[in-house]
C-alpha atoms as a PDB file:
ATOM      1  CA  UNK A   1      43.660   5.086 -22.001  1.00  0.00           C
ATOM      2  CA  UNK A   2      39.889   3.784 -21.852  1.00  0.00           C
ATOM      3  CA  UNK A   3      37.724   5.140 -19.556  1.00  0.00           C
ATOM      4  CA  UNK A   4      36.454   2.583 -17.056  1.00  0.00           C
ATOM      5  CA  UNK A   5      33.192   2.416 -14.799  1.00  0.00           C
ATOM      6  CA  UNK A   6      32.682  -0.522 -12.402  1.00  0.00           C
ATOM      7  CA  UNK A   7      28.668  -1.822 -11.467  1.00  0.00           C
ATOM      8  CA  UNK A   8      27.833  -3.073  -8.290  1.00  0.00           C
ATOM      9  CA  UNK A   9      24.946  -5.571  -8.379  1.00  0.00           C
ATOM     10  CA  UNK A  10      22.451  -7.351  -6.284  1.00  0.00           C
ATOM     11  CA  UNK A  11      20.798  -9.453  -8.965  1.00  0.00           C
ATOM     12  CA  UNK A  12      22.166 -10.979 -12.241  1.00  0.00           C
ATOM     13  CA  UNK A  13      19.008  -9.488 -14.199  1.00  0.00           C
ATOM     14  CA  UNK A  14      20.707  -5.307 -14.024  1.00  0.00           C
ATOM     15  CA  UNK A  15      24.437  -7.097 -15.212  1.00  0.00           C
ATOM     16  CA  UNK A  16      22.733  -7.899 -18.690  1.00  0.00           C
ATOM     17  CA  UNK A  17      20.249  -4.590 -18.872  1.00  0.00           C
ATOM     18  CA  UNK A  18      23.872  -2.635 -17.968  1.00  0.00           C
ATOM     19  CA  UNK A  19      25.527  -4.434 -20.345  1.00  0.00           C
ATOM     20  CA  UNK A  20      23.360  -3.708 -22.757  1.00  0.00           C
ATOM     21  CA  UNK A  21      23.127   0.245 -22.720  1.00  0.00           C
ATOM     22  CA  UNK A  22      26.878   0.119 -22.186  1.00  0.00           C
ATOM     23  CA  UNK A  23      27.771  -1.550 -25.840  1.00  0.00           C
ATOM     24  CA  UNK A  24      25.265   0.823 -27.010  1.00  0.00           C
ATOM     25  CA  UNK A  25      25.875   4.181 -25.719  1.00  0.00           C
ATOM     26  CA  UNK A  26      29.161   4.487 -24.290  1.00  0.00           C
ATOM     27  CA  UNK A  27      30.778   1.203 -26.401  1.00  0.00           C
ATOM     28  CA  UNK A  28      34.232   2.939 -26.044  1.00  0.00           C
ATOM     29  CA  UNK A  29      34.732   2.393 -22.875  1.00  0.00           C
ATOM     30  CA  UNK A  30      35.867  -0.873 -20.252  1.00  0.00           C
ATOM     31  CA  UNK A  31      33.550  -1.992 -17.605  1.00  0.00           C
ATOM     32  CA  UNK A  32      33.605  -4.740 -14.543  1.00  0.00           C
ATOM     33  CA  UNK A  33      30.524  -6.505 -12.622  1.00  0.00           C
ATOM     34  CA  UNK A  34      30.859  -7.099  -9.229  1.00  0.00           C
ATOM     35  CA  UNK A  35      27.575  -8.969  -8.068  1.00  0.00           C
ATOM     36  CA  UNK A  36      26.995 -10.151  -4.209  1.00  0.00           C
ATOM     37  CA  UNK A  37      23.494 -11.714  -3.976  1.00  0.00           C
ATOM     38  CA  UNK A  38      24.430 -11.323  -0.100  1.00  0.00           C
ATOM     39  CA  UNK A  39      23.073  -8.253  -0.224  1.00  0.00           C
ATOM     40  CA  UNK A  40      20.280  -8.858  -1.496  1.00  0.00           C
ATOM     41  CA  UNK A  41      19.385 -11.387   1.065  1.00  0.00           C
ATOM     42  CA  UNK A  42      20.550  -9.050   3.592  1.00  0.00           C
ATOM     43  CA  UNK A  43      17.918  -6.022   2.492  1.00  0.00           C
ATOM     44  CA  UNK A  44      14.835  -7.939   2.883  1.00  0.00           C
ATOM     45  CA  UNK A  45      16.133 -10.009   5.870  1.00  0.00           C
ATOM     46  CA  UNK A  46      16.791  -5.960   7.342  1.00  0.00           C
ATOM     47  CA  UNK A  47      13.168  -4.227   8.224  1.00  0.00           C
ATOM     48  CA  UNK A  48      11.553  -2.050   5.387  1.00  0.00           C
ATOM     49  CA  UNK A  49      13.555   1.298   5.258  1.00  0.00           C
ATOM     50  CA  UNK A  50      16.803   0.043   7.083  1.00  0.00           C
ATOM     51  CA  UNK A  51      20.239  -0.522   5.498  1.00  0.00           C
ATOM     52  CA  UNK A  52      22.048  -2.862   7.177  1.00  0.00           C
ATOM     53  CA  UNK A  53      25.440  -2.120   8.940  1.00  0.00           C
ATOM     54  CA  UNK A  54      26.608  -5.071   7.154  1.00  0.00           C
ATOM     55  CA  UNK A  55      25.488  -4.097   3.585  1.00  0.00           C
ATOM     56  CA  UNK A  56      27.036  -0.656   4.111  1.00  0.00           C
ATOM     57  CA  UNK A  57      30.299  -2.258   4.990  1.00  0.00           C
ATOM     58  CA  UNK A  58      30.050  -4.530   1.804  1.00  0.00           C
ATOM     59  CA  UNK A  59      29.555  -1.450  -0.599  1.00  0.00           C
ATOM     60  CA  UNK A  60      32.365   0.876   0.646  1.00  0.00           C
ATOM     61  CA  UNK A  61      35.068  -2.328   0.552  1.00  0.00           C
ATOM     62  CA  UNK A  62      33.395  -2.989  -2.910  1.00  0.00           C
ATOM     63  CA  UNK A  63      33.917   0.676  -3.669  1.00  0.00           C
ATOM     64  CA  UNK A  64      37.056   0.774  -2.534  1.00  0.00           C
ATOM     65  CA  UNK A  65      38.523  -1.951  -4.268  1.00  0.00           C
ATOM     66  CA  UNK A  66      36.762  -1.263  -7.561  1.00  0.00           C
ATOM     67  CA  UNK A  67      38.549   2.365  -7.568  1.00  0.00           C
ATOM     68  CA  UNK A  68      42.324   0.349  -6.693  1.00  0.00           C
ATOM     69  CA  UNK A  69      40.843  -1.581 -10.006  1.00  0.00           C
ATOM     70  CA  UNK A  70      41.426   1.515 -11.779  1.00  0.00           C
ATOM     71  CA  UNK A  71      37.437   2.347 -12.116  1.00  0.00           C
ATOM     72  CA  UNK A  72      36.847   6.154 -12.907  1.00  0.00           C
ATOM     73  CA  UNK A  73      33.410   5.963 -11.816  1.00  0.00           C
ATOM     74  CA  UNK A  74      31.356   2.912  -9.927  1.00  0.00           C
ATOM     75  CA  UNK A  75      27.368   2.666 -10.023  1.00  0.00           C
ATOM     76  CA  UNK A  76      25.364   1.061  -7.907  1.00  0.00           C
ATOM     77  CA  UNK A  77      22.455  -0.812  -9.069  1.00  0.00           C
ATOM     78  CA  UNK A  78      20.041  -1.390  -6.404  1.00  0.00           C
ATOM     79  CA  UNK A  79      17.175   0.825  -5.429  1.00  0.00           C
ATOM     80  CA  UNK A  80      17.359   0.116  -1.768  1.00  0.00           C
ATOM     81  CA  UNK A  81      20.976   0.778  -1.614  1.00  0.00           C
ATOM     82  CA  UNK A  82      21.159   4.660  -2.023  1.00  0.00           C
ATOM     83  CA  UNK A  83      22.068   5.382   1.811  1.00  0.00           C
ATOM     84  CA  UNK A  84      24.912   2.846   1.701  1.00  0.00           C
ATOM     85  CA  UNK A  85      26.006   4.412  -2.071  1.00  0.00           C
ATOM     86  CA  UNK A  86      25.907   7.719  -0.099  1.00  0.00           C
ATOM     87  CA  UNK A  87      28.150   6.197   3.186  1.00  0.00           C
ATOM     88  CA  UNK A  88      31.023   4.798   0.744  1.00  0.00           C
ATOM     89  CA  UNK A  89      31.074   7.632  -1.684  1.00  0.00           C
ATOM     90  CA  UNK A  90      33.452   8.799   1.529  1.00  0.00           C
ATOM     91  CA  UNK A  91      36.148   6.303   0.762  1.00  0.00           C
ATOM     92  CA  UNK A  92      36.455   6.470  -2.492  1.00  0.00           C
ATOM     93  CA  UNK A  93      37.811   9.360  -4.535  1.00  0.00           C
ATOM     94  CA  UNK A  94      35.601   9.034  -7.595  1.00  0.00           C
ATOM     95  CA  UNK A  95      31.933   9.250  -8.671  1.00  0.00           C
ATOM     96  CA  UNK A  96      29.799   7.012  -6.633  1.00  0.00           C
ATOM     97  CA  UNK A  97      26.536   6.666  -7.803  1.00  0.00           C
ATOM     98  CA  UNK A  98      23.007   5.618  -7.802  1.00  0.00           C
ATOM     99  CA  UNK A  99      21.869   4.961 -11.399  1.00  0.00           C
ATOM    100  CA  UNK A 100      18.793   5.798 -10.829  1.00  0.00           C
ATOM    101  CA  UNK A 101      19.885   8.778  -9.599  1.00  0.00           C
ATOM    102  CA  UNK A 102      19.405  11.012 -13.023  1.00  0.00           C
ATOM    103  CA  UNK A 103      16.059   9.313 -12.945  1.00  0.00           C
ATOM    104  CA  UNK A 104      14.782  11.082  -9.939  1.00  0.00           C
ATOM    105  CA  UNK A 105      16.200  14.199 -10.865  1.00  0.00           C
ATOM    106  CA  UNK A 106      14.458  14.843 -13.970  1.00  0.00           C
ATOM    107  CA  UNK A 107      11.094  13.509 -12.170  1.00  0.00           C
ATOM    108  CA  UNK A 108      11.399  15.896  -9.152  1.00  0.00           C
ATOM    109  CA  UNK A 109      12.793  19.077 -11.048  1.00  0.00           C
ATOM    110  CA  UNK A 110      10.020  18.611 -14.309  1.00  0.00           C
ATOM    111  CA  UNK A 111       6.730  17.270 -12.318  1.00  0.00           C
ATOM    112  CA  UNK A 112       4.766  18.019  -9.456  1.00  0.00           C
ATOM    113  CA  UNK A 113       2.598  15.376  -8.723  1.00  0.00           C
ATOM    114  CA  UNK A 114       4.489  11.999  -9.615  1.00  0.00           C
ATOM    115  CA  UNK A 115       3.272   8.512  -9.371  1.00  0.00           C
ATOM    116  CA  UNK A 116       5.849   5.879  -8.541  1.00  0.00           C
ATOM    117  CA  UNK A 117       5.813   2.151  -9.612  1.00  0.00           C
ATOM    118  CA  UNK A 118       7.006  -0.431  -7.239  1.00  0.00           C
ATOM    119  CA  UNK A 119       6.914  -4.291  -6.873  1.00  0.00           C
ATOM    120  CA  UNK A 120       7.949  -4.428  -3.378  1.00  0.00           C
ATOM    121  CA  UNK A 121       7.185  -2.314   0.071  1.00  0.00           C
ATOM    122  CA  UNK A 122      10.596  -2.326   0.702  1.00  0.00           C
ATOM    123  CA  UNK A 123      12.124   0.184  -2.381  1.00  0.00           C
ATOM    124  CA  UNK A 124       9.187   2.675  -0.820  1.00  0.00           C
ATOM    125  CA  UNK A 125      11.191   4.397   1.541  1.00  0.00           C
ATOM    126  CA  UNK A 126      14.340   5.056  -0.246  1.00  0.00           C
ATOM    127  CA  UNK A 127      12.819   6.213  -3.519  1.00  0.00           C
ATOM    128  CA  UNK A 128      10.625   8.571  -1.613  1.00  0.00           C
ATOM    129  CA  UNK A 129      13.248   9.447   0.597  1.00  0.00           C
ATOM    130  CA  UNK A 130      15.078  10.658  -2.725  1.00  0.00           C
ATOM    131  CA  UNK A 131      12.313  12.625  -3.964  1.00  0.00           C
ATOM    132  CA  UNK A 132      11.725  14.333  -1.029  1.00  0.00           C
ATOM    133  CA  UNK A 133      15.420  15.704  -0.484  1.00  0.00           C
ATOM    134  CA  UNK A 134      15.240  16.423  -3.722  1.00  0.00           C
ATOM    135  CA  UNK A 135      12.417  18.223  -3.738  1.00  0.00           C
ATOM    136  CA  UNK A 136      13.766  20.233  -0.162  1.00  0.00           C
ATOM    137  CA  UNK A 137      16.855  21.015  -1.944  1.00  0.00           C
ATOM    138  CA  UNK A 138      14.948  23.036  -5.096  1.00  0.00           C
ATOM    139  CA  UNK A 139      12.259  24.445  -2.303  1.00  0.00           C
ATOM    140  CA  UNK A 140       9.366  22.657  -4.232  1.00  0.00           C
ATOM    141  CA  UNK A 141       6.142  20.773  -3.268  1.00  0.00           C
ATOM    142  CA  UNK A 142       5.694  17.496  -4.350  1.00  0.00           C
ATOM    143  CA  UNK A 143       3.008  14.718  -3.996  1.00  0.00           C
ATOM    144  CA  UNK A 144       4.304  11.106  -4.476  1.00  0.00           C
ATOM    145  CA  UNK A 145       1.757   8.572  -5.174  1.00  0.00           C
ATOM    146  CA  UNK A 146       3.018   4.665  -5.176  1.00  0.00           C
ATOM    147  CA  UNK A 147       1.209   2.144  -6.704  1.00  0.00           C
ATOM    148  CA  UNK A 148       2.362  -1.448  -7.701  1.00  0.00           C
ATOM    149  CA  UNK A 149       1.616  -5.320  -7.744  1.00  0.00           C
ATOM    150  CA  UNK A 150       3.931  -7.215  -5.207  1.00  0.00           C
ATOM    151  CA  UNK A 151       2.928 -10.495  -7.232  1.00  0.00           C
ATOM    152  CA  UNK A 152       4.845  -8.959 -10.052  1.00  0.00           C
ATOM    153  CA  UNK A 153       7.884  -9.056  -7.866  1.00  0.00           C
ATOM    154  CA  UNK A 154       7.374 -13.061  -7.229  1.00  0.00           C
ATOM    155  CA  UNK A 155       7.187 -13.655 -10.937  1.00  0.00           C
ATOM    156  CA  UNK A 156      10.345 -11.777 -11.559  1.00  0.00           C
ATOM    157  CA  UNK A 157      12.417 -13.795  -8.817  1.00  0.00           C
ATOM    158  CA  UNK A 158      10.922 -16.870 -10.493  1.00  0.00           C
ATOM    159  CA  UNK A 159      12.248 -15.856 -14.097  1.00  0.00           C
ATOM    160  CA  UNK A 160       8.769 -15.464 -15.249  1.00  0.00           C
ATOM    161  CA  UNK A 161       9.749 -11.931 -17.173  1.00  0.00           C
ATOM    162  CA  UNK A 162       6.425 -11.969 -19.695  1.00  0.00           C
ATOM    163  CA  UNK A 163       3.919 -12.065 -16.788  1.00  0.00           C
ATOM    164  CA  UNK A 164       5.767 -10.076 -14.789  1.00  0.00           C
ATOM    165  CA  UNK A 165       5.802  -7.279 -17.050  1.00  0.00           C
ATOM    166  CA  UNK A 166       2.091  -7.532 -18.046  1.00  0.00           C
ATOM    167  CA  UNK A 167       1.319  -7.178 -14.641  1.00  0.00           C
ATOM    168  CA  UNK A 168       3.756  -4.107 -14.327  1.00  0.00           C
ATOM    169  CA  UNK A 169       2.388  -2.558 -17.815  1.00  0.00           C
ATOM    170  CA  UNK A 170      -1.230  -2.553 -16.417  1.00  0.00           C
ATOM    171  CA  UNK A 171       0.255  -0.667 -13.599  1.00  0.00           C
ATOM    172  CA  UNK A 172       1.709   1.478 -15.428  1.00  0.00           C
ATOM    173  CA  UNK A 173      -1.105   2.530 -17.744  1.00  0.00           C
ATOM    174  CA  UNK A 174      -3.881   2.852 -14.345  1.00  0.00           C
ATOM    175  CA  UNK A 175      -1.341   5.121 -12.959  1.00  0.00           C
ATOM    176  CA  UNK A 176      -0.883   7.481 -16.178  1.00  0.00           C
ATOM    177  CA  UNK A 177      -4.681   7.437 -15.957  1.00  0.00           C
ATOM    178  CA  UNK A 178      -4.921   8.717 -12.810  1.00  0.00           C
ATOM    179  CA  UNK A 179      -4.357  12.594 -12.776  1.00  0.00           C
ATOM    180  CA  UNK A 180      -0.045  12.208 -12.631  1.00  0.00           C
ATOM    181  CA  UNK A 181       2.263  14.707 -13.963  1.00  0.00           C
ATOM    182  CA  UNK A 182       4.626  11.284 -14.723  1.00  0.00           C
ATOM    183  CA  UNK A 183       5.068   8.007 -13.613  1.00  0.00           C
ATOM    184  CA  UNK A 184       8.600   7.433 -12.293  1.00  0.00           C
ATOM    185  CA  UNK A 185      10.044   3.456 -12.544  1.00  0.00           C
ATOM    186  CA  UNK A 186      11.179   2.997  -9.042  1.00  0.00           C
ATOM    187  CA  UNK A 187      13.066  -0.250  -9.317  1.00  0.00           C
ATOM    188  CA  UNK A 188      16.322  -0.339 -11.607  1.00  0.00           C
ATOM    189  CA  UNK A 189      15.670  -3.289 -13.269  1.00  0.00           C
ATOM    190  CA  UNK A 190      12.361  -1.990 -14.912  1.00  0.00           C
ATOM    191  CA  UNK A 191      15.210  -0.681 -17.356  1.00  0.00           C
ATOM    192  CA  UNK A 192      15.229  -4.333 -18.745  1.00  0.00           C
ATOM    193  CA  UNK A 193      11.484  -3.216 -19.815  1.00  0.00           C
ATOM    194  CA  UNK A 194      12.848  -0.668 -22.054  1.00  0.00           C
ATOM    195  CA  UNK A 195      11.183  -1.583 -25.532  1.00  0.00           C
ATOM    196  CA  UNK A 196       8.143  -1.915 -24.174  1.00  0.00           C
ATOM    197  CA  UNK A 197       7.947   1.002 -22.221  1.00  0.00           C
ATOM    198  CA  UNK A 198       8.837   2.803 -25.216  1.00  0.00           C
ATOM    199  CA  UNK A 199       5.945   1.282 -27.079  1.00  0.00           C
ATOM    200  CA  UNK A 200       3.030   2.421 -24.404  1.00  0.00           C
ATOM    201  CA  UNK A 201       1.305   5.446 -25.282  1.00  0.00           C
ATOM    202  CA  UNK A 202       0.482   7.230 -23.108  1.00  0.00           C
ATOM    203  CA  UNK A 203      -0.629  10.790 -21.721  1.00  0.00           C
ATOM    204  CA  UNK A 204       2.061  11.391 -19.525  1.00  0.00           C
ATOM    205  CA  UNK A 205       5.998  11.076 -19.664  1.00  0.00           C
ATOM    206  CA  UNK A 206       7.671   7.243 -18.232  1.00  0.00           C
ATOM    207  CA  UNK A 207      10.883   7.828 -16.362  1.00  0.00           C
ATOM    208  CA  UNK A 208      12.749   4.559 -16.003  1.00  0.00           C
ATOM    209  CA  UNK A 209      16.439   3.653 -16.168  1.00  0.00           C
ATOM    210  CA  UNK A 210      18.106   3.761 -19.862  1.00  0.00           C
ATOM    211  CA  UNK A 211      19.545   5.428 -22.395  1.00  0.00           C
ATOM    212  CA  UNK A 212      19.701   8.768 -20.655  1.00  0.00           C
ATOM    213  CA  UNK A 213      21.127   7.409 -17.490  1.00  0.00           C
ATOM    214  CA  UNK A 214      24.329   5.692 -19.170  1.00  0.00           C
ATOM    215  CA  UNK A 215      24.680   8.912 -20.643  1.00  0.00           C
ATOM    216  CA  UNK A 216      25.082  10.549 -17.554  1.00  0.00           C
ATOM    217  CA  UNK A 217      27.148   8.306 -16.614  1.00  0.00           C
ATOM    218  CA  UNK A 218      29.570   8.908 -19.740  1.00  0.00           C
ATOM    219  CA  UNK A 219      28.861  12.831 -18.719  1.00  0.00           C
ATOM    220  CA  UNK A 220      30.511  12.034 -15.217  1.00  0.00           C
ATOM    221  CA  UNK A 221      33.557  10.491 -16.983  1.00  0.00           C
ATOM    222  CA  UNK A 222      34.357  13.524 -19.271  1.00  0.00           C
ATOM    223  CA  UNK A 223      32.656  11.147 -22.836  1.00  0.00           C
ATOM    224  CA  UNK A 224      29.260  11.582 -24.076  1.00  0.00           C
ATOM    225  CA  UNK A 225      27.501   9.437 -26.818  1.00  0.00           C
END
C-alpha cells in the first residue's frame, strides 16, 4: 500500500508550494489538504507569542482525524503553530510535524550566528523559541538576528507575489551582507520562493523550506527520493 502524509494549512498559498515538492520528490506517495483559515484569523487575533486554546484544540482534532484517515505522517504548515504541533503530537500515534522543522535543525547545528527573515512580528517568538531549544539541547551559543519588511507581508495577503518577493529578496541579500553565518527563511511559505532563492548568490548559505524538507518527510515514512 501507498504511503500517505496529510498537511494541515492556514493559507491556500503552502497547499500549492506542498503540492509541488510532493509530485516532485516523493511522487509515489498519496497526500490530503486540510486547510482552516480559522486559524489563521485566530493567531493574529491571539497576542504576539500566544497560541490560542482554541487553535490547539483545532490541530489535535485535525490530527486526530487525519491519522483515522489512514495518514502515516501529518505536517503542519504554519510557522506560528509549532507549540500546538507539539500539544497534539500526544493524540496521535504518528509523526507530527513542523515542516520547517528540518529547517531549523540544520541552521542551529551548522551556524552560529544566524539571521532570520520575517514578514510579520508575530512568527518572532516561535522561530526563536525553536532555535533556542535547539540550541540548549546541543549545549551551543547562538545569536539570532531578525530582520524583515512587514509591508512584504501586506502584499502577500493581497496576492501581489512579484513585489512581495522583491521586497523579501532585498532582505535577504542586506542580511547575507551583514556578518551572518546563514540566513534562515522563517515563514513556510518563503518555500514558494524557491527558484529564486536558488538564483541569489550569495556569500552565505539560504535555509528555507524545499526539497530537503519533503525529503525528510519521505525519511520519516521509511521512502526516500
Amino acid at each position: 500500500m501507498k504511503k500517505k502524509v496529510g498537511f494541515i494549512h492556514t493559507t491556500p498559498a503552502t497547499i500549492g508550494m506542498a503540492e509541488r515538492f510532493m509530485k516532485a520528490r516523493l511522487p509515489w506517495t498519496e497526500y490530503v489538504h486540510v486547510y482552516d483559515g480559522n486559524v489563521k484569523v485566530e493567531n493574529f487575533l491571539s497576542p504576539i507569542g500566544v497560541t490560542s486554546k482554541i487553535n490547539l484544540l483545532r490541530w489535535a482534532v485535525t490530527a486526530e482525524q487525519l491519522e483515522r484517515s489512514g495518514c502515516d505522517a501529518i505536517v503542519s504548515c504554519c510557522s506560528l503553530m509549532p507549540r500546538a504541533t507539539a500539544y497534539a503530537r500526544q493524540v496521535v500515534s504518528v509523526p507530527f510535524v513542523q515542516l520547517d522543522a528540518i529547517v531549523l535543525d540544520r541552521a542551529v547545528e551548522g551556524y552560529g550566528r544566524i539571521g532570520v527573515i520575517k514578514t510579520t512580528d508575530y512568527v518572532v517568538p516561535y522561530v526563536a523559541e525553536g532555535l533556542k531549544n535547539r540550541a540548549a539541547a546541543l549545549g551551543k551559543k547562538i545569536d539570532i538576528i531578525f530582520a524583515g519588511d512587514s509591508t512584504a507581508l501586506d502584499l502577500f495577503n493581497k496576492g501581489e507575489y512579484e513585489r512581495h518577493d522583491e521586497l523579501v529578496l532585498t532582505d535577504v541579500r542586506k542580511l547575507a551582507d551583514s556578518g551572518m553565518d546563514c540566513v534562515l527563511m522563517g515563514q513556510i511559505p518563503f518555500g514558494l520562493m524557491d527558484e529564486k532563492l536558488k538564483a541569489l548568490e550569495l556569500k552565505v548559505p539560504v535555509l528555507y523550506v524545499g526539497a530537503a524538507a519533503f525529503d525528510w518527510i519521505g525519511s520519516l515514512i521509511g521512502l526516500s527520493p
